[in-house]
Protein backbone atom coordinates (compact mmCIF):
# COMPACT_ATOMS: atom_id res chain seq x y z
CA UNK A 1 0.00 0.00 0.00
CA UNK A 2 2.73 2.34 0.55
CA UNK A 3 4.11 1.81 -2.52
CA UNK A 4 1.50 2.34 -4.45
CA UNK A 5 0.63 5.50 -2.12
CA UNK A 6 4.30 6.97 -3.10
CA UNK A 7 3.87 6.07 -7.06
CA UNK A 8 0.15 7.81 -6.74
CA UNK A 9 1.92 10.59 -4.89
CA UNK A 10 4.47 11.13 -7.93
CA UNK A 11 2.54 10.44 -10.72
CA UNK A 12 0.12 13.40 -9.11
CA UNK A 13 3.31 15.52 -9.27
CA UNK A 14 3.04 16.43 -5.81
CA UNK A 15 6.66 18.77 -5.12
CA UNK A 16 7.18 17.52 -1.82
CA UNK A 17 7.61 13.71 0.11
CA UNK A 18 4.65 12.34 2.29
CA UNK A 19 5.90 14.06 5.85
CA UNK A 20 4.10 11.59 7.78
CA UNK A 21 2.44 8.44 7.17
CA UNK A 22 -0.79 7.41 9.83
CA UNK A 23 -2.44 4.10 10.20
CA UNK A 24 -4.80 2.33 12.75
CA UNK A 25 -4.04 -0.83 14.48
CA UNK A 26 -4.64 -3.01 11.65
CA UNK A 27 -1.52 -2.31 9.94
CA UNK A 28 0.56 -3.21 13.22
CA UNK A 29 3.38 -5.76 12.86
CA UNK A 30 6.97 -6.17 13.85
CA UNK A 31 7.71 -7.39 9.93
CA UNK A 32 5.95 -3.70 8.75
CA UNK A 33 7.70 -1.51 10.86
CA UNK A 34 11.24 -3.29 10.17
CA UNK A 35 10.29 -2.80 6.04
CA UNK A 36 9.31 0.67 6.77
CA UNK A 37 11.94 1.76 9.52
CA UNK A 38 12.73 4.54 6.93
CA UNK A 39 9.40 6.35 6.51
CA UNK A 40 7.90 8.45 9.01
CA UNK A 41 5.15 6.66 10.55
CA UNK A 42 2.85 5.89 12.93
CA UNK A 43 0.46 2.86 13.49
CA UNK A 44 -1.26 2.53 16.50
CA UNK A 45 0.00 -0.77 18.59
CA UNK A 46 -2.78 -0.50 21.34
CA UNK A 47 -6.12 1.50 21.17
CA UNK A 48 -6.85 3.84 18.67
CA UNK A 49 -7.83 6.33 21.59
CA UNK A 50 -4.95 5.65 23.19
CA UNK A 51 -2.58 6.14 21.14
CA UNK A 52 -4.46 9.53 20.30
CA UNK A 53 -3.82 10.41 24.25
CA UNK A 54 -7.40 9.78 25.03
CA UNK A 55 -9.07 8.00 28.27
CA UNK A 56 -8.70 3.78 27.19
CA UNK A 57 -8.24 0.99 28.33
CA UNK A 58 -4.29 0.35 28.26
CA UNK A 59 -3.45 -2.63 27.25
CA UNK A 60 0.58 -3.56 26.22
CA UNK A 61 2.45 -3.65 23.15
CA UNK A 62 2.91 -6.56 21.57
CA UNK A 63 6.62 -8.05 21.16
CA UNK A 64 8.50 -5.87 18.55
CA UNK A 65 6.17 -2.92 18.79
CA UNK A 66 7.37 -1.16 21.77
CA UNK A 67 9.35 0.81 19.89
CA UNK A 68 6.36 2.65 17.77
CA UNK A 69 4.40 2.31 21.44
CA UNK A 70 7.12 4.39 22.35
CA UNK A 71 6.81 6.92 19.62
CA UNK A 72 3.05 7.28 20.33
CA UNK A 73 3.19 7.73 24.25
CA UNK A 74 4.91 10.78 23.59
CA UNK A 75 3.40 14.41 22.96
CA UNK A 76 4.26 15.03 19.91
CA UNK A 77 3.17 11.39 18.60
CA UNK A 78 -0.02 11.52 20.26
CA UNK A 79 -1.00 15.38 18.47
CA UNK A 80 0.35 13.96 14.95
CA UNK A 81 -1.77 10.59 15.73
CA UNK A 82 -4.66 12.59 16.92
CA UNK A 83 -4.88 14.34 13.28
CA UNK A 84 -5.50 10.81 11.80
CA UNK A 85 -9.47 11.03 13.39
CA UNK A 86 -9.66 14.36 11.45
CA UNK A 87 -8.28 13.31 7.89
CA UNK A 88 -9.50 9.55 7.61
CA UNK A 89 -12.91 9.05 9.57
CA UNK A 90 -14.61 12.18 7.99
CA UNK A 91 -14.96 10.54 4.57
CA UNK A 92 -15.89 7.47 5.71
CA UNK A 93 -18.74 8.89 7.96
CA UNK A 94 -19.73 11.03 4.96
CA UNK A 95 -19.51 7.52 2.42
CA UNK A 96 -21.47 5.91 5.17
CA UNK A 97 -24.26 8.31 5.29
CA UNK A 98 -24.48 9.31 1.56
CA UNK A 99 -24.36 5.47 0.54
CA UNK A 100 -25.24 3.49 3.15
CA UNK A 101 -22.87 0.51 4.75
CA UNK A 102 -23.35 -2.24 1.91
CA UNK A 103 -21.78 -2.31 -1.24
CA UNK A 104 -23.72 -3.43 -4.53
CA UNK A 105 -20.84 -6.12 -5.44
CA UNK A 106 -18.83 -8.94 -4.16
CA UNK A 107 -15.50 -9.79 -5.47
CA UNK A 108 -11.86 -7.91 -4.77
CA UNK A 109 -12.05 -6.43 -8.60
CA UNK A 110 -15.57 -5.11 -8.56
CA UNK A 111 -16.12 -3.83 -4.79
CA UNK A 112 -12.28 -1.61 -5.73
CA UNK A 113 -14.37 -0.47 -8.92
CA UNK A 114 -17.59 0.38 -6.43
CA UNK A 115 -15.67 2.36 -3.91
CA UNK A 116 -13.28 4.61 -6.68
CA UNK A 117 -16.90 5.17 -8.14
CA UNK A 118 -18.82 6.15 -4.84
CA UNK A 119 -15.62 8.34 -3.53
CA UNK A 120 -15.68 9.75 -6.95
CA UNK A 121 -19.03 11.00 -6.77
CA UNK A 122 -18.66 12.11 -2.99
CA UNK A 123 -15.90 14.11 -4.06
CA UNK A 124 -17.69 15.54 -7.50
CA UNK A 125 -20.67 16.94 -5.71
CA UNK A 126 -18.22 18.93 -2.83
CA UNK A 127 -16.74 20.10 -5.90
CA UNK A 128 -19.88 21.38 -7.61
CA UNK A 129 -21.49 22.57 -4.52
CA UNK A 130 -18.14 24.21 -2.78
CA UNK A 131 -18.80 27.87 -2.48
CA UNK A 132 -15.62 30.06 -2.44
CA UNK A 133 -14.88 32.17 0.55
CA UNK A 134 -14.90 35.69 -0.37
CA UNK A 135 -11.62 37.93 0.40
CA UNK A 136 -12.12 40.61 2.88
């Protein structure tokens, strides 16, 4: 997924590098963060809401995450993890409500094709119906 992220990224023609790269728990694993010791990242090891700094229940890092744990208890990597609530949930909320929670197809190929379509159209209508600030 990174990968494919950073050829997105450049074929966009984007000027500067991905500063930081966010992920929930899902992503977690020793093997990951070994392959991706290089990038700037964060992936939550415990709970989501912990790892934002918010009241959860703590629970430990598994072996070979302590070091991203450690990342995350502090300030800094709790404020950049926090943003991740911000930037991700949003559109899926918005997805969620617009669309509903079931997709039309079945199959890796076709529910890809549904989502780029539904995310396409999300994004269309904030276009058409975005009205510009006006300059003081």
């Amino acid at each position: 997924m990174v990968k494919t992220t950073q050829r997105n990224h450049q074929a966009a023609g984007l000027p500067s590098d991905i500063e930081l790269w966010l992920a929930d728990s899902g992503y977690a694993s020793a093997d990951a963060f070994e392959t991706l010791a290089d990038l700037p990242l964060l992936v939550s090891v415990t709970s989501d809401a912990d790892q934002a700094g918010f009241p959860a229940r703590r629970q430990q890092a598994p072996a070979g995450q302590q070091g991203m744990a450690a990342r995350l208890a502090t300030p800094t990597g709790q404020a950049q993890y926090r943003r991740r609530s911000a930037l991700v949930e949003p559109g899926f909320a918005q997805l969620f409500q617009r669309f509903g929670r079931h997709l039309n197809y079945r199959g890796r190929r076709a529910v890809d094709a549904e989502i780029k379509l539904l995310g396409t159209v999300h994004n269309l209508n904030k276009l058409i119906s975005h009205t510009p600030r006006r300059r003081s």
